[in-house]
PDB file of N, CA and C in Angstrom:
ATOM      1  N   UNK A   1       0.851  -1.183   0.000  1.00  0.00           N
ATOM      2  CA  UNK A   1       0.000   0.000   0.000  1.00  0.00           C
ATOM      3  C   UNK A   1       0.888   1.235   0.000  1.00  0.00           C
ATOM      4  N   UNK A   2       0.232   1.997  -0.646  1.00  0.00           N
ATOM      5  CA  UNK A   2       1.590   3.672  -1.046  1.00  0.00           C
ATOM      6  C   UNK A   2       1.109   3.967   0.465  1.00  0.00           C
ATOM      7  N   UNK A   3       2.319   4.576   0.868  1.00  0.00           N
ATOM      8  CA  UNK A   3       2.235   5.856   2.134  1.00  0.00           C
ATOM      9  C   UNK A   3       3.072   7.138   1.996  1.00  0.00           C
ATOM     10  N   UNK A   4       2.765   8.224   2.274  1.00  0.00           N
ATOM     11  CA  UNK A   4       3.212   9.518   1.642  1.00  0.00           C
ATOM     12  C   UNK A   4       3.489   9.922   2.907  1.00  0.00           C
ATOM     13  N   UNK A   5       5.197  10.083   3.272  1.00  0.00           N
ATOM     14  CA  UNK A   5       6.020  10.689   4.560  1.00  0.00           C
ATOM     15  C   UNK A   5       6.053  12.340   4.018  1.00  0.00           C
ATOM     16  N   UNK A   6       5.378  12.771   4.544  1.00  0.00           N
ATOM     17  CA  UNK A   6       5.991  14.239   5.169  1.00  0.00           C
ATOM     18  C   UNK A   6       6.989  14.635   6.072  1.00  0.00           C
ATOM     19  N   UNK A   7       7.680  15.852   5.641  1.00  0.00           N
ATOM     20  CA  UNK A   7       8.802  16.141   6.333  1.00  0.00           C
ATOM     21  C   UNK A   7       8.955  17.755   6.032  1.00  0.00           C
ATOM     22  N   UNK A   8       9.338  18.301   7.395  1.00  0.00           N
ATOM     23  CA  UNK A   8       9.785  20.031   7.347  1.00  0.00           C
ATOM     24  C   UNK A   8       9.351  21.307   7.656  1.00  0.00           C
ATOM     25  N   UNK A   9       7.963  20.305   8.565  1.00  0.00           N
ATOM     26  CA  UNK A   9       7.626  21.357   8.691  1.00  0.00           C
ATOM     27  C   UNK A   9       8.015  22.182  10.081  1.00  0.00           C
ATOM     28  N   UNK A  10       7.227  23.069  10.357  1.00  0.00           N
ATOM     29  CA  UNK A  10       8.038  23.873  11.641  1.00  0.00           C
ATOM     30  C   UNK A  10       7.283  25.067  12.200  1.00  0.00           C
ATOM     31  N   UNK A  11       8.265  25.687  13.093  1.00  0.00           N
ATOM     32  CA  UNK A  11       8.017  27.205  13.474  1.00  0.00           C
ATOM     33  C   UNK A  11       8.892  27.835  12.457  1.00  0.00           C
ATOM     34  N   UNK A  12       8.783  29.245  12.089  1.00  0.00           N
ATOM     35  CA  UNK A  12       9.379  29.819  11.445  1.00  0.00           C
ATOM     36  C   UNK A  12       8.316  31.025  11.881  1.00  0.00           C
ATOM     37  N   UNK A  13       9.586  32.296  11.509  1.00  0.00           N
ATOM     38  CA  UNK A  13       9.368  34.063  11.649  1.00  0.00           C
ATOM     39  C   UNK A  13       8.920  34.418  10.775  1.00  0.00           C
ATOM     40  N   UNK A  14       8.071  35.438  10.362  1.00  0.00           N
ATOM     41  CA  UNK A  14       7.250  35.751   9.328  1.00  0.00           C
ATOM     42  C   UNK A  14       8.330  36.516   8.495  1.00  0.00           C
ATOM     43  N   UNK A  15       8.066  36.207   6.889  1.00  0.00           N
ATOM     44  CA  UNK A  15       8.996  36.345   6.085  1.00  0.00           C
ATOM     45  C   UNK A  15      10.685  35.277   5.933  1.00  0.00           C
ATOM     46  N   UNK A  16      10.597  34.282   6.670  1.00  0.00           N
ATOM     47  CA  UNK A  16      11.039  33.492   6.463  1.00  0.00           C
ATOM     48  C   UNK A  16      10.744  32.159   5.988  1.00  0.00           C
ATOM     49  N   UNK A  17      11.469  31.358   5.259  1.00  0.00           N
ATOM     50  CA  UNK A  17      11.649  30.074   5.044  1.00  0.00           C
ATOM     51  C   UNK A  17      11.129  28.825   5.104  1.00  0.00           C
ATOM     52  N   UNK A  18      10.687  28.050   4.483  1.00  0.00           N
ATOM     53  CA  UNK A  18      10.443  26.736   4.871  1.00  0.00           C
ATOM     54  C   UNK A  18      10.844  25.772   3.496  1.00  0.00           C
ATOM     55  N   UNK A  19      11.065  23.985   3.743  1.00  0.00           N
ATOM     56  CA  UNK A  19      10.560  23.340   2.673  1.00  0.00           C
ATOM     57  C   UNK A  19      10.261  22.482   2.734  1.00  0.00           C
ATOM     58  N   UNK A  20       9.019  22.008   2.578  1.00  0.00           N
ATOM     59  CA  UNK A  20       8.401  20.472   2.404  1.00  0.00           C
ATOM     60  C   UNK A  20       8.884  19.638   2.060  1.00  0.00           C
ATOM     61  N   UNK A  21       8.580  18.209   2.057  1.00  0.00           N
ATOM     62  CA  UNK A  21       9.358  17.155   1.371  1.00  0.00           C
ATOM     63  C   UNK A  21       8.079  16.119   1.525  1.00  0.00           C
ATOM     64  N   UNK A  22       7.802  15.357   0.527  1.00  0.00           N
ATOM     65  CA  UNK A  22       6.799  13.957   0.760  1.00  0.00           C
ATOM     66  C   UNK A  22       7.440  13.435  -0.326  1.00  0.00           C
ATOM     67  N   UNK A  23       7.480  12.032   0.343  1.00  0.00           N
ATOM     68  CA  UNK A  23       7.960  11.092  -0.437  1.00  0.00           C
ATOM     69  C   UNK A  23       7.115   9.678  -0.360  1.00  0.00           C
ATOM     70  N   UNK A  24       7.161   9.254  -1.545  1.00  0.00           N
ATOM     71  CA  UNK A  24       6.060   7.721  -1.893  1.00  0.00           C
ATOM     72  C   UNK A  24       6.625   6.397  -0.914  1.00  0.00           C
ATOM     73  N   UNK A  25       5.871   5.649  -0.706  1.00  0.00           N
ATOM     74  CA  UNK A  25       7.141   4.531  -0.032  1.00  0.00           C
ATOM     75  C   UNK A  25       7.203   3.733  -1.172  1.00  0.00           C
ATOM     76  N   UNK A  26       6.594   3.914  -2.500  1.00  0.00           N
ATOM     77  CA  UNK A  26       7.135   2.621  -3.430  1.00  0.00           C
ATOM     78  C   UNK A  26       7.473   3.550  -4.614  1.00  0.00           C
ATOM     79  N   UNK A  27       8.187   3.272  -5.427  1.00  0.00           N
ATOM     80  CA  UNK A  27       9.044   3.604  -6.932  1.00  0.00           C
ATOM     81  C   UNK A  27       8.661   2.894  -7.976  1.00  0.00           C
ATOM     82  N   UNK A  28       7.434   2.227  -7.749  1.00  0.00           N
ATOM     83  CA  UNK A  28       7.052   1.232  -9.037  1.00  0.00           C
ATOM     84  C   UNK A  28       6.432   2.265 -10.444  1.00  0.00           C
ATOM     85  N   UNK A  29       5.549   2.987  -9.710  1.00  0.00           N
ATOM     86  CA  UNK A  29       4.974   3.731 -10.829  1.00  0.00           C
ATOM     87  C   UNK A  29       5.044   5.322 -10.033  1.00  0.00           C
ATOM     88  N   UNK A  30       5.346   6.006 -11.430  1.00  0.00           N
ATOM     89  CA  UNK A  30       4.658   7.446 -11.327  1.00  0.00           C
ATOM     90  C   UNK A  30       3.297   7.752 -10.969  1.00  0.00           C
ATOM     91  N   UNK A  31       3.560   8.519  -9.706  1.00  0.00           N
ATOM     92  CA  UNK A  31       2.156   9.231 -10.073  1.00  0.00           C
ATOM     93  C   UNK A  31       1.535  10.349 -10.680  1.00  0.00           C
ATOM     94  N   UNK A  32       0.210  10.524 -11.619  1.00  0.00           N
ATOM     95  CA  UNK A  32       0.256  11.503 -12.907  1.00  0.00           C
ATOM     96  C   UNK A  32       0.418  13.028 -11.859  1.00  0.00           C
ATOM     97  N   UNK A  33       0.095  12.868 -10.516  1.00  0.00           N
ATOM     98  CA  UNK A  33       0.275  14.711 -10.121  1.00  0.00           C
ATOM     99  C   UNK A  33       0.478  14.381  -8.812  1.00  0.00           C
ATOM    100  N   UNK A  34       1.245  15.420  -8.197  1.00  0.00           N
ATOM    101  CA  UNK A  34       1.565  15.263  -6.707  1.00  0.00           C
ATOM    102  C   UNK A  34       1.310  16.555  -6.430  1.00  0.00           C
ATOM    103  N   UNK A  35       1.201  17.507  -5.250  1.00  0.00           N
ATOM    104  CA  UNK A  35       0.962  18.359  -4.768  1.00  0.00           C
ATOM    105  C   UNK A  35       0.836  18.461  -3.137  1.00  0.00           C
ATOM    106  N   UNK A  36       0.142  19.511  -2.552  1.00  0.00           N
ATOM    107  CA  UNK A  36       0.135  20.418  -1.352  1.00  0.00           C
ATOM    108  C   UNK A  36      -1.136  20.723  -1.476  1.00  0.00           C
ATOM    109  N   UNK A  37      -1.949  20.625   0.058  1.00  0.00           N
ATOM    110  CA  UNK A  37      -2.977  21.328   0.530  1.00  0.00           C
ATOM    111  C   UNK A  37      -2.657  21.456   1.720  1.00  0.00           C
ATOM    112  N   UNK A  38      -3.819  22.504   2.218  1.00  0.00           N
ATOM    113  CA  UNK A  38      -3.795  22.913   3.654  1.00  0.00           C
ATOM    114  C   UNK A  38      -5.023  23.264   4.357  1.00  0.00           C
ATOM    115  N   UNK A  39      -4.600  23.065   5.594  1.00  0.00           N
ATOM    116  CA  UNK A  39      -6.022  23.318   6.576  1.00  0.00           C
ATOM    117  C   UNK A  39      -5.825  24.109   7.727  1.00  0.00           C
ATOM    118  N   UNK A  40      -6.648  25.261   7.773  1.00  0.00           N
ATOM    119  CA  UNK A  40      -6.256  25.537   8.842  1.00  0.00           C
ATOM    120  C   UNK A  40      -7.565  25.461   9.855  1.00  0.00           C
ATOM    121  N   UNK A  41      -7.556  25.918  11.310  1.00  0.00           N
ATOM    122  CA  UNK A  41      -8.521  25.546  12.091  1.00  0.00           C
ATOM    123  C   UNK A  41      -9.418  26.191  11.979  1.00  0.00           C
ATOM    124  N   UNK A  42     -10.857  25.722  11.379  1.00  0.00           N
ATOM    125  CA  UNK A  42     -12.253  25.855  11.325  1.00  0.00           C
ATOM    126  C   UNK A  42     -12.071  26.249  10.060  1.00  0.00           C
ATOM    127  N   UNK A  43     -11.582  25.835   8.710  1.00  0.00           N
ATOM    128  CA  UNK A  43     -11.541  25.891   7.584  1.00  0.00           C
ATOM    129  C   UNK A  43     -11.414  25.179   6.912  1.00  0.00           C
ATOM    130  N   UNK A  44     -11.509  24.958   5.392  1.00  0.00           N
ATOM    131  CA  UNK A  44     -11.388  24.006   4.732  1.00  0.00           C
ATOM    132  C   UNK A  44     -10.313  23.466   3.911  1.00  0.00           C
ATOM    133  N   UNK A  45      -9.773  22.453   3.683  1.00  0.00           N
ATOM    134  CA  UNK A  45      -8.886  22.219   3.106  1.00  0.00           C
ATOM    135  C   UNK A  45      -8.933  22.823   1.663  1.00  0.00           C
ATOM    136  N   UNK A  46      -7.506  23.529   1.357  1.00  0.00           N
ATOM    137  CA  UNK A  46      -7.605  24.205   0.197  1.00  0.00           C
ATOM    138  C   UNK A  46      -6.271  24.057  -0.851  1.00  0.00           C
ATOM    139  N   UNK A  47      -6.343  23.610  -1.963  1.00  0.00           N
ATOM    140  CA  UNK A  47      -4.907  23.723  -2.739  1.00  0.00           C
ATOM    141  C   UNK A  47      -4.524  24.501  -2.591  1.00  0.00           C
ATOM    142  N   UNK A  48      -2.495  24.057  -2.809  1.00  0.00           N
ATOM    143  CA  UNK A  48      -1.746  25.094  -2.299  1.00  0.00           C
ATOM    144  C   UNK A  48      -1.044  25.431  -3.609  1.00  0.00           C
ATOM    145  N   UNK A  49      -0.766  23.823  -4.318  1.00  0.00           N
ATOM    146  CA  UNK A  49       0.713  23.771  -5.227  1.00  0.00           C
ATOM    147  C   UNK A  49       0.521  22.715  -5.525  1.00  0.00           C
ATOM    148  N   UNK A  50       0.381  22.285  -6.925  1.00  0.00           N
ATOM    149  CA  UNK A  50       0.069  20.855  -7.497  1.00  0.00           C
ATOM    150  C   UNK A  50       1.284  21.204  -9.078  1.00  0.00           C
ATOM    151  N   UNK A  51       1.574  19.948  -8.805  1.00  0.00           N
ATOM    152  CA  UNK A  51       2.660  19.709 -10.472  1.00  0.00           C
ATOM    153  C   UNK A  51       2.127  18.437 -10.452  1.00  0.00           C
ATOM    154  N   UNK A  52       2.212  18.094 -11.989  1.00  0.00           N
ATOM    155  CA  UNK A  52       1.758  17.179 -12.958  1.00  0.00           C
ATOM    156  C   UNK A  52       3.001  16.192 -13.084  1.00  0.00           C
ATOM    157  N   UNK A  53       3.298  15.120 -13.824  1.00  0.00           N
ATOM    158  CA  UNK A  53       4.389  14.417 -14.518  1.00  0.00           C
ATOM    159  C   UNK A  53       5.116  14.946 -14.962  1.00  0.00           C
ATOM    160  N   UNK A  54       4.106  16.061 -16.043  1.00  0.00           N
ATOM    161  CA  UNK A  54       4.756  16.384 -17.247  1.00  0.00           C
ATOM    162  C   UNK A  54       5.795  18.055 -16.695  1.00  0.00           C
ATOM    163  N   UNK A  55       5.180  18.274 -15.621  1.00  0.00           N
ATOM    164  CA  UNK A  55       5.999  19.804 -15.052  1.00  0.00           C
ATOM    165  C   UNK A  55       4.912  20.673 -15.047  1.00  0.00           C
ATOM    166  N   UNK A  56       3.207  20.247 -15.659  1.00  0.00           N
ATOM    167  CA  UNK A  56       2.671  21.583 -15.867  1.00  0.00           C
ATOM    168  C   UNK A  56       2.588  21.933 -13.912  1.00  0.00           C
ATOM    169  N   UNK A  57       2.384  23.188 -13.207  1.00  0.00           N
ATOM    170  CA  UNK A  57       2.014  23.397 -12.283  1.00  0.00           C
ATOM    171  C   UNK A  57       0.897  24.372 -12.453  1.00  0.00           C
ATOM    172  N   UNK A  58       0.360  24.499 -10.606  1.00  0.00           N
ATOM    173  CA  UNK A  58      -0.773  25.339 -10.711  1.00  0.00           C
ATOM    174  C   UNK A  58      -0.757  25.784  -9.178  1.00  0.00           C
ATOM    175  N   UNK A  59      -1.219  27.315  -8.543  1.00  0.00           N
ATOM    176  CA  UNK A  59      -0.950  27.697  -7.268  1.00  0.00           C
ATOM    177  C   UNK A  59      -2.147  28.432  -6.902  1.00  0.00           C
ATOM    178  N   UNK A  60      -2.339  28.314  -5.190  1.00  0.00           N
ATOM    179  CA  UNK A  60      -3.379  29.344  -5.141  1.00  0.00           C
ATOM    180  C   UNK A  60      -2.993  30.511  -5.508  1.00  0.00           C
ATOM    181  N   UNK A  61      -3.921  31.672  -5.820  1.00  0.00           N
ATOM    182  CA  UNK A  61      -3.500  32.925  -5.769  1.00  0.00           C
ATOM    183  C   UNK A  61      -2.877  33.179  -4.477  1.00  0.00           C
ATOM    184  N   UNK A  62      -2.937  33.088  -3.336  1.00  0.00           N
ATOM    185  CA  UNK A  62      -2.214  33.662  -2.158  1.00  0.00           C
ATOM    186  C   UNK A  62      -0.548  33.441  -2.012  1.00  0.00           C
ATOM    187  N   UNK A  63       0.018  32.146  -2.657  1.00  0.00           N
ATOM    188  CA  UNK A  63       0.998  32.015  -3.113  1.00  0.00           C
ATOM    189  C   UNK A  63       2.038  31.862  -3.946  1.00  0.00           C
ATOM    190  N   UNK A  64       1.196  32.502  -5.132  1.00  0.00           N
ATOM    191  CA  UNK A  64       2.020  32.888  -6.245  1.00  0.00           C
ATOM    192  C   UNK A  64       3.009  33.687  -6.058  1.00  0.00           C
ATOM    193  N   UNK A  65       4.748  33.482  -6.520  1.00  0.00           N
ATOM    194  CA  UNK A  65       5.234  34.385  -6.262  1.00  0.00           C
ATOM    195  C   UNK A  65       6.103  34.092  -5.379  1.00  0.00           C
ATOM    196  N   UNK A  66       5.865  33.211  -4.434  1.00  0.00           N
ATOM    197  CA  UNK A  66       6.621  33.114  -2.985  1.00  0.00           C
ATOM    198  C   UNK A  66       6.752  31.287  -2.684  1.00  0.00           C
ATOM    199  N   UNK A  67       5.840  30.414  -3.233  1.00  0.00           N
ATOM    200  CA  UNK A  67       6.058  29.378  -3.077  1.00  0.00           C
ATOM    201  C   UNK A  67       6.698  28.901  -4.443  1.00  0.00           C
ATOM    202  N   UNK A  68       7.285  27.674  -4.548  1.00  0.00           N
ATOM    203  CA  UNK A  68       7.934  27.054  -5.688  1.00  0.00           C
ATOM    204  C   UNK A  68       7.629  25.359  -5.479  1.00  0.00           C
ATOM    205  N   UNK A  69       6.360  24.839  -6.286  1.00  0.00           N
ATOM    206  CA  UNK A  69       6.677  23.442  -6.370  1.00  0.00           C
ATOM    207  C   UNK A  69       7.447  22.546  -7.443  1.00  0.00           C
ATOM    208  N   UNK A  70       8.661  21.085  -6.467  1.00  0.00           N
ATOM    209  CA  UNK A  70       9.204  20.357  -7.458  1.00  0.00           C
ATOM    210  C   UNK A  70       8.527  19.295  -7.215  1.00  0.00           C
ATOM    211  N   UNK A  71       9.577  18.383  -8.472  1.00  0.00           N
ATOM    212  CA  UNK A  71       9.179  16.648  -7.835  1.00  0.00           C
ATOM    213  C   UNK A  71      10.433  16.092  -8.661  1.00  0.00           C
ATOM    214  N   UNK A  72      10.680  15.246  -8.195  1.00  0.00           N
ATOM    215  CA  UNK A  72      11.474  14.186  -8.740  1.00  0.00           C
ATOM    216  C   UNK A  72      10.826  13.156  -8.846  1.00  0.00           C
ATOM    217  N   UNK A  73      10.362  12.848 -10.334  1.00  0.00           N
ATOM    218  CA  UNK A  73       9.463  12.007 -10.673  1.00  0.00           C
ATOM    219  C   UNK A  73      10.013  10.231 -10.513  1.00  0.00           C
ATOM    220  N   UNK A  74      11.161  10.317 -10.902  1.00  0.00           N
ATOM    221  CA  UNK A  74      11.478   9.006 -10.606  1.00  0.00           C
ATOM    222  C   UNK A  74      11.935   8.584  -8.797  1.00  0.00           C
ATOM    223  N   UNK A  75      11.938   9.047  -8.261  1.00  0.00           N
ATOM    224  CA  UNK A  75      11.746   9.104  -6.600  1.00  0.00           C
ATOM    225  C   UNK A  75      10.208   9.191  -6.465  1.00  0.00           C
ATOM    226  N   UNK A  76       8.690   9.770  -7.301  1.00  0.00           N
ATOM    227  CA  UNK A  76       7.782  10.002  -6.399  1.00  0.00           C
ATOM    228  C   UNK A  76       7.845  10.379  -5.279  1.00  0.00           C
ATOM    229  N   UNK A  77       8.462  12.162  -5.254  1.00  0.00           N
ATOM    230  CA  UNK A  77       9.425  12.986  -4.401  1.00  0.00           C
ATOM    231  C   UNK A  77       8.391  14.235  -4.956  1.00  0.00           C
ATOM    232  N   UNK A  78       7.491  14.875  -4.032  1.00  0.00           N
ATOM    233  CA  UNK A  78       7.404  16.732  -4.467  1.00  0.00           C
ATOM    234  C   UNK A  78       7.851  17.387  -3.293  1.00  0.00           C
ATOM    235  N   UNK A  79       8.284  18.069  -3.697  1.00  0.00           N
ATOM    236  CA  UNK A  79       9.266  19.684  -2.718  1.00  0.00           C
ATOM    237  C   UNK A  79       8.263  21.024  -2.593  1.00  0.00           C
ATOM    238  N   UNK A  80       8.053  21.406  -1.775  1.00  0.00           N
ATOM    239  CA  UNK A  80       7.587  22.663  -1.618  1.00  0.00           C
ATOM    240  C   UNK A  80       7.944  23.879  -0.993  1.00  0.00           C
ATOM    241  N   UNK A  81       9.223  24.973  -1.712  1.00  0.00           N
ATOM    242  CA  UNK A  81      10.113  25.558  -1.158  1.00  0.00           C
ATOM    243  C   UNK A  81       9.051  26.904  -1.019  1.00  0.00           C
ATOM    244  N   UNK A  82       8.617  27.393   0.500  1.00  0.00           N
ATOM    245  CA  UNK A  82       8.062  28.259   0.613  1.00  0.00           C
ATOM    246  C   UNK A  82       8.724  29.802   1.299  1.00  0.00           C
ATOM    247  N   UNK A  83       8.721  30.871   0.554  1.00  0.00           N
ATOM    248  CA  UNK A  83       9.689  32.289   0.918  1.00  0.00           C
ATOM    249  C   UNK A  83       8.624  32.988   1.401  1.00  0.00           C
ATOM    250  N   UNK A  84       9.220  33.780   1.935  1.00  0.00           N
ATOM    251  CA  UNK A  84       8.352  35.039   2.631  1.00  0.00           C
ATOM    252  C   UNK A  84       7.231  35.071   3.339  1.00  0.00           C
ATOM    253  N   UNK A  85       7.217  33.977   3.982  1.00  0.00           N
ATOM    254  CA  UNK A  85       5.829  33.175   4.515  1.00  0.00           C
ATOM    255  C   UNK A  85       5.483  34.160   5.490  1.00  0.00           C
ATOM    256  N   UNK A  86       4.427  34.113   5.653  1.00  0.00           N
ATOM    257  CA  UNK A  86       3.292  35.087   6.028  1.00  0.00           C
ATOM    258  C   UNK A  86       1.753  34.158   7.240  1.00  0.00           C
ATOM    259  N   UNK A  87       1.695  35.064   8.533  1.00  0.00           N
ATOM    260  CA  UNK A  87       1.146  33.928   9.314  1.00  0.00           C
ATOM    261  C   UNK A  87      -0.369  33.729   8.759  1.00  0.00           C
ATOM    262  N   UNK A  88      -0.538  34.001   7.708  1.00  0.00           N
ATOM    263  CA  UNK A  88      -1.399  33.668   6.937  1.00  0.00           C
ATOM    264  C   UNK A  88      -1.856  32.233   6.259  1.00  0.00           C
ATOM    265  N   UNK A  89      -0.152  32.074   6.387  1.00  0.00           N
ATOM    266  CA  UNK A  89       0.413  30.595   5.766  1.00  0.00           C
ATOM    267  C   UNK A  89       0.347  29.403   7.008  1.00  0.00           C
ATOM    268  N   UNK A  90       0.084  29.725   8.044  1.00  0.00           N
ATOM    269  CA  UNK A  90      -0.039  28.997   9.106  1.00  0.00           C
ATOM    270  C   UNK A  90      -1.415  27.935   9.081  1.00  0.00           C
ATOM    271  N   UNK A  91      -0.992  26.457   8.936  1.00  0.00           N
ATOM    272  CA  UNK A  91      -1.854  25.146   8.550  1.00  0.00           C
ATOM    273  C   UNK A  91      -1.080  23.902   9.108  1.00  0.00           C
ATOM    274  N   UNK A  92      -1.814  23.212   8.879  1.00  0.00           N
ATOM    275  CA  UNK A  92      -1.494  21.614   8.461  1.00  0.00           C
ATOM    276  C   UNK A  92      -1.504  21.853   7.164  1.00  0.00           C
ATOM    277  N   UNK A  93      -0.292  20.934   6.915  1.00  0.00           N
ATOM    278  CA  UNK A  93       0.202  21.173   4.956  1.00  0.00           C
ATOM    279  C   UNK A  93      -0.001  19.093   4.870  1.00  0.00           C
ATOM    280  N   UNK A  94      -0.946  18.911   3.743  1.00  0.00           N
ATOM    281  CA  UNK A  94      -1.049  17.483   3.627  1.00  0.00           C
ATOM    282  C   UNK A  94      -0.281  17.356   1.849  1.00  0.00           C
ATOM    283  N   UNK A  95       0.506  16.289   2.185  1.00  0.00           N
ATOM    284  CA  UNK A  95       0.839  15.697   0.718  1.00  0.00           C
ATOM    285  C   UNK A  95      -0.096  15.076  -0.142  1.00  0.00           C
ATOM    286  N   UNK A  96      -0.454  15.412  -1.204  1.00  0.00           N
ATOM    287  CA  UNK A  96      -1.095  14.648  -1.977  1.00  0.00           C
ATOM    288  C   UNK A  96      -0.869  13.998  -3.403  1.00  0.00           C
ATOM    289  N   UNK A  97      -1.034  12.486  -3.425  1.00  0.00           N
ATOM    290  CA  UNK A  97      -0.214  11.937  -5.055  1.00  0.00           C
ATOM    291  C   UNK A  97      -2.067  11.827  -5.924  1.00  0.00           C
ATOM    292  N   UNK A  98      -1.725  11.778  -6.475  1.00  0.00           N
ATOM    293  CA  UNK A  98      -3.237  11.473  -7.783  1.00  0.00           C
ATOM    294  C   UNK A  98      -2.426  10.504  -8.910  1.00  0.00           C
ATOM    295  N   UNK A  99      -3.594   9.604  -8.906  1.00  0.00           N
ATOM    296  CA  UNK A  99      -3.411   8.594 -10.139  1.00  0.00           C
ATOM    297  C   UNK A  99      -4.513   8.877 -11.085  1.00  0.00           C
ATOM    298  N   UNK A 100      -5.050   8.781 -12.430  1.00  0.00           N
ATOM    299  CA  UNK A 100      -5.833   8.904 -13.218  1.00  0.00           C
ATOM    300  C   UNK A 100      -6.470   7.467 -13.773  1.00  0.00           C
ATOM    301  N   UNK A 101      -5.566   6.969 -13.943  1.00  0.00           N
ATOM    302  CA  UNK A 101      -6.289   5.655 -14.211  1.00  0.00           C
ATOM    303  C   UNK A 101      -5.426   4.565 -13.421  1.00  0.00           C
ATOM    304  N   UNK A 102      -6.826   3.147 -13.351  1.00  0.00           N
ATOM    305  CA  UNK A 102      -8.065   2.958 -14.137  1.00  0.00           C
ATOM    306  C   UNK A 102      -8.965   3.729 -13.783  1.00  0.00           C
ATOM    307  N   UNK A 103      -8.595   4.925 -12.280  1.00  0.00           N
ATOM    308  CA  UNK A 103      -9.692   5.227 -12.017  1.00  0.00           C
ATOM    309  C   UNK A 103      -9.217   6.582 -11.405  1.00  0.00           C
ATOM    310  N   UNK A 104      -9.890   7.742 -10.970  1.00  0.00           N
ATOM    311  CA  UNK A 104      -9.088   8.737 -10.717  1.00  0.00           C
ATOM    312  C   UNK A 104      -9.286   8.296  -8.737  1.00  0.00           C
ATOM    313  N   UNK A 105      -7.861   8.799  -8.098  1.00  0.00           N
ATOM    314  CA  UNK A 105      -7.827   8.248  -6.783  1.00  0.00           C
ATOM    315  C   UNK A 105      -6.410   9.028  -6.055  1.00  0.00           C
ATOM    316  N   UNK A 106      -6.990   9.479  -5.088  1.00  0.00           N
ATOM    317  CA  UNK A 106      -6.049  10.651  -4.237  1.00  0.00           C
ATOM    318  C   UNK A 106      -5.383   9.941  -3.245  1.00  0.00           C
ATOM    319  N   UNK A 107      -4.147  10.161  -2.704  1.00  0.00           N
ATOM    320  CA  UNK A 107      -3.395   9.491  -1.702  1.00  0.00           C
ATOM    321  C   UNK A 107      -3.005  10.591  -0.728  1.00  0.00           C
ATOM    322  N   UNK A 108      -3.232  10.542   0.484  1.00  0.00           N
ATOM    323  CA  UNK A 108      -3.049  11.559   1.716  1.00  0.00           C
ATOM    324  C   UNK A 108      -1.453  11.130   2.435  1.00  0.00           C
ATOM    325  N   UNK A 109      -0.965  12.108   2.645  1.00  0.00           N
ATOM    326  CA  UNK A 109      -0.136  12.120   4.274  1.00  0.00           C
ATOM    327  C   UNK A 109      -0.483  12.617   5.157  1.00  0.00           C
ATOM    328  N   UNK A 110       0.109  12.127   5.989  1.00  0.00           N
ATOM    329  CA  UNK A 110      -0.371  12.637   7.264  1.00  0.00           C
ATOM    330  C   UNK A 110      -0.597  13.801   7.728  1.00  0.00           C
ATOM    331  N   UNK A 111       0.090  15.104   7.244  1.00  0.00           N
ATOM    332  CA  UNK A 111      -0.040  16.349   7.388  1.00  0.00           C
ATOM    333  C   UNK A 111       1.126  16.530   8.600  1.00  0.00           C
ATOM    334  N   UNK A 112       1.781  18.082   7.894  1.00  0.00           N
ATOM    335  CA  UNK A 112       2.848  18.336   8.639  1.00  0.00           C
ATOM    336  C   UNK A 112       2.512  20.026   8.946  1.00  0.00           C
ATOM    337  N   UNK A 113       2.726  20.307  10.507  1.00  0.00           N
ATOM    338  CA  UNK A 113       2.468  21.387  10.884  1.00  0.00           C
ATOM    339  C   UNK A 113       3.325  22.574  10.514  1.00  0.00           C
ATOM    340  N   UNK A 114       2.846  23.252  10.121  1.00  0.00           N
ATOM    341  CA  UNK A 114       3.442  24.968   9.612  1.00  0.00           C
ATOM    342  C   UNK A 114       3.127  26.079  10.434  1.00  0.00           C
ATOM    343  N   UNK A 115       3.782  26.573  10.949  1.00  0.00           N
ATOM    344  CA  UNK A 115       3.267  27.797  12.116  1.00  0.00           C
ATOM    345  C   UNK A 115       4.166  29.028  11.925  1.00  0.00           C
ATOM    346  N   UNK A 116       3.425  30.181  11.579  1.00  0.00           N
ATOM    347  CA  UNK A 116       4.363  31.352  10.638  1.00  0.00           C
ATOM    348  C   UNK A 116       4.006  32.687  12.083  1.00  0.00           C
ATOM    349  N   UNK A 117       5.175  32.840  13.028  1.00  0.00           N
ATOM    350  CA  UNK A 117       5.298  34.041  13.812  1.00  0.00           C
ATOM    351  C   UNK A 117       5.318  35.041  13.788  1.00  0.00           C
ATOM    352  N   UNK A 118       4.437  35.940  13.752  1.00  0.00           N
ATOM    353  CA  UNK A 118       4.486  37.306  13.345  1.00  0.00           C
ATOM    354  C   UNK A 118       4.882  38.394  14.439  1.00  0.00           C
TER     355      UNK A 118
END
């Protein structure tokens, strides 16, 4: 069964630093998109940063500009290098892989805490 490790997240000062890391526990297959969501308390989970196979990406508006998603596709590896973070940015950040076929189907991590000090 896939399991998606999160890693990196933290305290951090507003306008500083962070970077995600989730990684697949198996290397058999690609998955077609990996990405970032977040939750914060009494809200809803919301995309953050999703890349495709192919490299296309896509961001909320709130972090355009300041976040950067990778992946290393042959690891089933996405990175989420976040600048200038803002306690706005303060969530649970969950990894997410997507497969498309045979059927479309989302894979969770556990969620890693982000807390931005202002």
């Amino acid at each position: 069964q896939v399991q998606l490790v999160e890693s990196g997240g933290g305290l951090v000062q507003a306008g500083g630093s962070l970077r995600l890391s989730c990684a697949a526990s198996t290397t058999i297959f690609r998955f077609d998109a990996m990405g970032w969501y977040r939750q914060a308390p009494g809200k809803q989970r919301e995309l953050v940063a999703r890349i495709t196979n192919g490299g296309s990406t896509n961001y909320h508006d709130s972090v355009k500009g300041r976040f950067t998603i990778s992946r290393d596709n042959g690891k089933n590896t996405v990175y989420l290098q976040m600048n200038s973070l803002k306690p706005e940015d303060t969530a649970v950040y969950y990894c997410n892989a997507n497969i498309l076929r045979p059927a479309s189907y989302d894979y969770w991590g556990q969620g890693t805490q982000v807390t931005v000090s202002s």
